[in-house]
N, C-alpha and C. Protein backbone atom coordinates (compact mmCIF):
# COMPACT_ATOMS: atom_id res chain seq x y z
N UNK A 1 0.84 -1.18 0.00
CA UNK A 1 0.00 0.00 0.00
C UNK A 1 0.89 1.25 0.00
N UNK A 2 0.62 2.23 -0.60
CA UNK A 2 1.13 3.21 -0.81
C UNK A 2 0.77 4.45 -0.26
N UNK A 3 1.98 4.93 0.77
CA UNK A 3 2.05 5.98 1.89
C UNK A 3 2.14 7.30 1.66
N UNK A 4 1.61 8.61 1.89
CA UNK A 4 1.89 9.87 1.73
C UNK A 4 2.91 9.98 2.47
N UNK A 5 4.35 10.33 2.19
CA UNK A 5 5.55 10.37 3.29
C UNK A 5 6.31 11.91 3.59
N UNK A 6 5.76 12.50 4.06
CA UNK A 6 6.79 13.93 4.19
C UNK A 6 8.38 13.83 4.59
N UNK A 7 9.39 13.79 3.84
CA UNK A 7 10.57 13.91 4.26
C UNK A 7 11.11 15.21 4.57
N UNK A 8 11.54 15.64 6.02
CA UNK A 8 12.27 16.71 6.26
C UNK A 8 13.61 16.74 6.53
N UNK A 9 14.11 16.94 6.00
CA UNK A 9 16.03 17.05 6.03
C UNK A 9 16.36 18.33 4.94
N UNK A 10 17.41 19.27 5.74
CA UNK A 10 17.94 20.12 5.23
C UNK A 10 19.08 20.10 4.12
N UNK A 11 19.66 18.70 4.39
CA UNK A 11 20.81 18.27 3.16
C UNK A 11 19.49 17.85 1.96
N UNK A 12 19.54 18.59 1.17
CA UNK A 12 18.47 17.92 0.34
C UNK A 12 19.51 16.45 -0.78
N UNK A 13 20.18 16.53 -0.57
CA UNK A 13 21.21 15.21 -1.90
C UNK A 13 20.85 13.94 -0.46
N UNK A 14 20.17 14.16 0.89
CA UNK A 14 19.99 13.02 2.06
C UNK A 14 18.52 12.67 1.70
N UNK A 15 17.93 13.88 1.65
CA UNK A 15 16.69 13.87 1.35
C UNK A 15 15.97 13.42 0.22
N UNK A 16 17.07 13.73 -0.82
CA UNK A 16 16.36 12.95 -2.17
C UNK A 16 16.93 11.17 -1.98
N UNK A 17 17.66 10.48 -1.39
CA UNK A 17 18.31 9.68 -0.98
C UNK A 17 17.16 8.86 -0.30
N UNK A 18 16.84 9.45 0.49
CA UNK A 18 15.56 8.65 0.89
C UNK A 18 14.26 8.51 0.54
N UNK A 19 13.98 9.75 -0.26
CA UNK A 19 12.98 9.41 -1.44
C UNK A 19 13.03 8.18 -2.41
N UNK A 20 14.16 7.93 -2.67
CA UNK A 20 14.97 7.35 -3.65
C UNK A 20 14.23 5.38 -2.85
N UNK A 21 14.71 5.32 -2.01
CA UNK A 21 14.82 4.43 -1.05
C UNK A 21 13.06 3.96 -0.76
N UNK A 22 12.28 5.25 -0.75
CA UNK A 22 10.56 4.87 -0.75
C UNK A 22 9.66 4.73 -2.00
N UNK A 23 10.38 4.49 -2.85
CA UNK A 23 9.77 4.32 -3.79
C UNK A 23 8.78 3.93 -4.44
N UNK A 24 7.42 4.13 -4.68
CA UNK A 24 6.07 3.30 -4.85
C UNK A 24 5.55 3.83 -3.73
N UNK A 25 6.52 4.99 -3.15
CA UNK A 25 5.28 5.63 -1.94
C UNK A 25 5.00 7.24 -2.58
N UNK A 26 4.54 7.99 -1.92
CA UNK A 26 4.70 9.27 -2.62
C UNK A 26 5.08 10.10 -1.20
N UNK A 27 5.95 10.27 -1.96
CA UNK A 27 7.05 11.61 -1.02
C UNK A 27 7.28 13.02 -1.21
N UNK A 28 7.09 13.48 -0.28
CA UNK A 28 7.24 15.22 -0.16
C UNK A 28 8.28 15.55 0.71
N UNK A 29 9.53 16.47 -0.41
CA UNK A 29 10.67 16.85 0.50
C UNK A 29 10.44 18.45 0.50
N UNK A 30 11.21 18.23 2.29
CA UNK A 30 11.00 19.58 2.53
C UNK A 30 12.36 19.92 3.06
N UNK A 31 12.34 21.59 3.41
CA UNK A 31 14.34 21.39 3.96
C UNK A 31 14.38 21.99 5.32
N UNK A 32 13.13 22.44 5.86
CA UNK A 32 12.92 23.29 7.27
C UNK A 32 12.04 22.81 8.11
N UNK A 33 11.93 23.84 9.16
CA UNK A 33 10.75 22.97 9.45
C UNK A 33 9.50 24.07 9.13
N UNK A 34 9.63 25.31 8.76
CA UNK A 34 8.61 26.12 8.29
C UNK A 34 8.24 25.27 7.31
N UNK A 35 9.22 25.07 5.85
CA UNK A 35 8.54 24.19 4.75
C UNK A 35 7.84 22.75 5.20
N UNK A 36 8.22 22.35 6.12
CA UNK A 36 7.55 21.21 6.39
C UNK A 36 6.22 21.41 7.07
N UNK A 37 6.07 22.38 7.72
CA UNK A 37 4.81 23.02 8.50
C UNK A 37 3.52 23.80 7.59
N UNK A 38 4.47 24.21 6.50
CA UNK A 38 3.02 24.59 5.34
C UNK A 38 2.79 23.35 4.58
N UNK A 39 4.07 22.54 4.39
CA UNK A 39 3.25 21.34 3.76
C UNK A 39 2.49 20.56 4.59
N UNK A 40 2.75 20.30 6.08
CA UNK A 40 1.35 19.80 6.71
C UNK A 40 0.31 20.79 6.67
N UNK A 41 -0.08 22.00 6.54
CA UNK A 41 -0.95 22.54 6.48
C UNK A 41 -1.69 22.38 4.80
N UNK A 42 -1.07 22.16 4.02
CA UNK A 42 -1.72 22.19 3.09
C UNK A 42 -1.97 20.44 2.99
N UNK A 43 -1.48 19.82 3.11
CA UNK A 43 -1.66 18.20 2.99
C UNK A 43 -2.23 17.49 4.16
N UNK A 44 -2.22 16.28 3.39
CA UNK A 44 -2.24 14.82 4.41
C UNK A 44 -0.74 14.04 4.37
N UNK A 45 -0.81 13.79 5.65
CA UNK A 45 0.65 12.71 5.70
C UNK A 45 0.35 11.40 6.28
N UNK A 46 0.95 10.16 5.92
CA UNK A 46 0.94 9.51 6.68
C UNK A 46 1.74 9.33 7.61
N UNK A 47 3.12 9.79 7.39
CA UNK A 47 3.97 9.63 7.86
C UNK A 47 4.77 10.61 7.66
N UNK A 48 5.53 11.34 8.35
CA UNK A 48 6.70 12.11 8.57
C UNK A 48 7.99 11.43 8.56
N UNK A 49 8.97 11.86 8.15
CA UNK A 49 10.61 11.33 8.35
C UNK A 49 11.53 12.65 8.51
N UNK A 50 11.84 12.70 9.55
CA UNK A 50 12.49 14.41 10.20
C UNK A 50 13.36 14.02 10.77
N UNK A 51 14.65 14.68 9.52
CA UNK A 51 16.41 14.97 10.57
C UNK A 51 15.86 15.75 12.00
N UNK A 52 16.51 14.88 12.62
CA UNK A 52 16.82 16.05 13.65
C UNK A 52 17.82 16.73 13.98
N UNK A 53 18.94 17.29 14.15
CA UNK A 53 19.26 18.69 13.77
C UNK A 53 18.80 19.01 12.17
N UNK A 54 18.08 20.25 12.22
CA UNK A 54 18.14 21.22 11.33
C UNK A 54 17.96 22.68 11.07
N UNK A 55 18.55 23.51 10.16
CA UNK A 55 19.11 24.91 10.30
C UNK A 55 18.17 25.63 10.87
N UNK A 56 18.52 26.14 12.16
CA UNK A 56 17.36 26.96 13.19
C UNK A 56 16.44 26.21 13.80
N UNK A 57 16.29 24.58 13.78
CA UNK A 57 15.62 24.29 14.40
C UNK A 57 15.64 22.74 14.90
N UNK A 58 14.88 21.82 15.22
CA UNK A 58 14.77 20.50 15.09
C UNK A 58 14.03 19.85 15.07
N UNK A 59 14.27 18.56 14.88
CA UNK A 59 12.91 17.91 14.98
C UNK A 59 11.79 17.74 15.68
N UNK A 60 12.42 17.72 17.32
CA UNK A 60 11.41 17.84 18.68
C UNK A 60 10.84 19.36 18.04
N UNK A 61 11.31 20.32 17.64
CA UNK A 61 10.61 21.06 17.32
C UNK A 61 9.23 21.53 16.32
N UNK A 62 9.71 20.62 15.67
CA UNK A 62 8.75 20.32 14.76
C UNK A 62 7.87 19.36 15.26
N UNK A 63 8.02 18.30 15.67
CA UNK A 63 6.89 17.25 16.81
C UNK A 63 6.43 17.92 17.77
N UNK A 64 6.64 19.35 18.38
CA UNK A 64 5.88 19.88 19.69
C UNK A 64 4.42 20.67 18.56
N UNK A 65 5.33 21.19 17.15
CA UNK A 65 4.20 21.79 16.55
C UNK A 65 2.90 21.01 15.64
N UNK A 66 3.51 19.49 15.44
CA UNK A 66 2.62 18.74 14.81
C UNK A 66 1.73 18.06 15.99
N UNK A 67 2.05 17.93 17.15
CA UNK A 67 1.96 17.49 18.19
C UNK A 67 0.13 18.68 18.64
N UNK A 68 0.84 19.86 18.49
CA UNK A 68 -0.44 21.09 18.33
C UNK A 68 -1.51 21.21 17.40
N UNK A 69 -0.59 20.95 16.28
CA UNK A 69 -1.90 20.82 15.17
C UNK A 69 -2.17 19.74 14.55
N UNK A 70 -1.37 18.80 14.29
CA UNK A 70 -2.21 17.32 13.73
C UNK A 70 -1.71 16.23 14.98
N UNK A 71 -2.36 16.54 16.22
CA UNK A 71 -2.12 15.29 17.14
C UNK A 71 -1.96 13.96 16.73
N UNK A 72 -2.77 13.62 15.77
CA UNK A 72 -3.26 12.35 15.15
C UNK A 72 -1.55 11.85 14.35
N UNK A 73 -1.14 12.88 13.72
CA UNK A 73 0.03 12.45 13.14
C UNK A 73 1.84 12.41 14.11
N UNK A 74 1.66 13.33 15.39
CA UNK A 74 2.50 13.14 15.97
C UNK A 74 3.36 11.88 16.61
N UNK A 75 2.41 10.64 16.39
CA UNK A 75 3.02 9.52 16.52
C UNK A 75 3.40 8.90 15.47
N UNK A 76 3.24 9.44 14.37
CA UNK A 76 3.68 8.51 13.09
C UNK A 76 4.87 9.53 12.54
N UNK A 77 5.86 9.78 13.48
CA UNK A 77 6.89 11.04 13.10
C UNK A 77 8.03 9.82 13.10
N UNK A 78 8.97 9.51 12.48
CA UNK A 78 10.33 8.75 12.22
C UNK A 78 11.52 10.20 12.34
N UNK A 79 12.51 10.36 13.55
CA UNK A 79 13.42 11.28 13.69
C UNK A 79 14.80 10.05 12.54
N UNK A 80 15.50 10.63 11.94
CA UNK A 80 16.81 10.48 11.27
C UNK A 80 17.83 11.25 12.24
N UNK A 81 19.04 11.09 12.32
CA UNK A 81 20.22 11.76 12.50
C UNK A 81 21.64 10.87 12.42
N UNK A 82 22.68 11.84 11.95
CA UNK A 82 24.22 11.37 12.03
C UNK A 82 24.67 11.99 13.70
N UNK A 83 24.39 12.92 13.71
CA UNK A 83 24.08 12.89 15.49
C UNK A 83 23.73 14.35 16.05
N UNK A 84 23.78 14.83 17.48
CA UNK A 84 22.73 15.18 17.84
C UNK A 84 23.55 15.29 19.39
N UNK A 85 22.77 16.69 20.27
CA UNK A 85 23.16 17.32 21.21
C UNK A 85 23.01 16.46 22.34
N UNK A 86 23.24 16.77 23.48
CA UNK A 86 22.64 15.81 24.70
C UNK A 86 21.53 16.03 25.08
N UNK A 87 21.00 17.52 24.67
CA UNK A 87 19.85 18.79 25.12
C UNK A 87 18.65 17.93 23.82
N UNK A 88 18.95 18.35 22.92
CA UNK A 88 18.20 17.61 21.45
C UNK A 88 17.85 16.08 21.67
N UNK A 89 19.10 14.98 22.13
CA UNK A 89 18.70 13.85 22.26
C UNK A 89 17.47 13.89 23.21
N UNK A 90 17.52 14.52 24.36
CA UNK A 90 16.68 13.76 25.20
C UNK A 90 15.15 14.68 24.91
N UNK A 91 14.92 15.55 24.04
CA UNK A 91 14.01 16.05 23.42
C UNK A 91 13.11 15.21 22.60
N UNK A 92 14.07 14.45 21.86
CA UNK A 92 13.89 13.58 20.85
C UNK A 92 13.39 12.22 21.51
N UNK A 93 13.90 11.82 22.49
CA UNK A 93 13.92 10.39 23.70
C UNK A 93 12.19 11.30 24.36
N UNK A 94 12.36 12.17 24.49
CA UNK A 94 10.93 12.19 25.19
C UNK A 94 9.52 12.25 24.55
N UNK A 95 10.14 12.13 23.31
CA UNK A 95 8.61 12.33 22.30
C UNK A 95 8.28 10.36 22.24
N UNK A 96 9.10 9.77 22.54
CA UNK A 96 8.48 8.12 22.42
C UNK A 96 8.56 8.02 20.67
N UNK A 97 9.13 8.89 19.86
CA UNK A 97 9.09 8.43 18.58
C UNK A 97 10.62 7.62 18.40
N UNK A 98 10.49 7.33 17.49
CA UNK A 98 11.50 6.24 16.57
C UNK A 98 12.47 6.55 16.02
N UNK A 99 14.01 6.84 16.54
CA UNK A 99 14.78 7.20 15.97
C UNK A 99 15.54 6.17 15.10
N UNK A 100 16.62 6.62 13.75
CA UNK A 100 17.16 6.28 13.30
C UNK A 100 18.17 6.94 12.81
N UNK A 101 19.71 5.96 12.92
CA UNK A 101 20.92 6.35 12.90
C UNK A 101 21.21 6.58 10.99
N UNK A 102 21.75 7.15 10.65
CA UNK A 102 22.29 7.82 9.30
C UNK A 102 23.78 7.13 8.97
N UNK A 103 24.43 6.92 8.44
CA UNK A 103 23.50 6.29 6.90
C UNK A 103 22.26 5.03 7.49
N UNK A 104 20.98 5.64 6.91
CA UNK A 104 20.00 4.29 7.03
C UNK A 104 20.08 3.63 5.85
N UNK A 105 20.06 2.19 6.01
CA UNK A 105 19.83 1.44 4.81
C UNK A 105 18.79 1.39 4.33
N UNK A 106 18.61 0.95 3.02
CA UNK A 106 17.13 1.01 2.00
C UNK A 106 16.33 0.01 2.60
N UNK A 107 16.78 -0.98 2.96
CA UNK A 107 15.60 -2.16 3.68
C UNK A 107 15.08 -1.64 5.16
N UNK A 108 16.48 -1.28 6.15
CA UNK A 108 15.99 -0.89 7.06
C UNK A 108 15.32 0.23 7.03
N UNK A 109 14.99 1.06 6.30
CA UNK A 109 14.09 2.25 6.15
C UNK A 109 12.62 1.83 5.32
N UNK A 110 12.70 1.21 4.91
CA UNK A 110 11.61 0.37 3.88
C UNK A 110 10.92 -0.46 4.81
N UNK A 111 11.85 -1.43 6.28
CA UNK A 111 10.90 -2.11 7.34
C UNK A 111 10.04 -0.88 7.95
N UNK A 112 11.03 0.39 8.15
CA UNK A 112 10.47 0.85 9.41
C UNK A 112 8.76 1.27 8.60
N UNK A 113 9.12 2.32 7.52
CA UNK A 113 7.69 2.30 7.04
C UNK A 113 6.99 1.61 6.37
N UNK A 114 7.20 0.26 6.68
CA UNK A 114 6.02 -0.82 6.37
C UNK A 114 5.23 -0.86 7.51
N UNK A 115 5.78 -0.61 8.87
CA UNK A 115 5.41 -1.27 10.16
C UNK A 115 4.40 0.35 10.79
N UNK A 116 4.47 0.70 9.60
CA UNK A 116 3.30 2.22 9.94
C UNK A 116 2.26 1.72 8.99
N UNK A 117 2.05 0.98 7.86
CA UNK A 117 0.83 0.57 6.59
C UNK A 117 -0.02 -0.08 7.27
């Protein structure tokens, strides 16, 4: 079955990388978390996939605001990172979402959003 997937990462050559990797899903890249915040406002997602560090902001940051306006989707958020503050980690550790370490592989990124269908 085929997923609406918002990808947020600011390296966009990471971001098209994992588009690349969901293939037969339909994916929306974004590089902020403003761009990612009008594309939840204008869309449906099923799923989110959000670096966490990114420029001016992060991911917990972006999960406190999806968290406000699409409650429903704040648990279907997947955090990415190559790494990450001690302040940010435990931001990230307190949302109960699903992190994953960078480079992710194509299968292991392909299990995780099967186990959201």
């Amino acid at each position: 079955m085929s997923m609406r997937i918002l990808i947020v990462d600011d390296e966009r050559a990471v971001a098209r990388a994992v588009a690349r990797m969901l293939r037969g899903h339909e994916t929306t890249m974004t590089h902020s978390v403003a761009e990612a915040q009008e594309a939840i406002e204008r869309g449906e997602f099923d799923l989110i996939l959000s670096d966490v560090m990114l420029n001016g902001a992060t991911g917990a940051d972006l999960h406190r605001w999806v968290l406000e306006h699409q409650p429903e989707l704040a648990s279907r958020m997947v955090f990415l990172t190559g790494g990450m503050t001690v302040h940010v980690a435990r931001d990230i550790e307190a949302t109960g979402n699903q992190l994953l370490w960078k480079p992710v592989k194509a299968d292991t990124m392909r299990a995780v959003v099967g186990g959201f269908q």
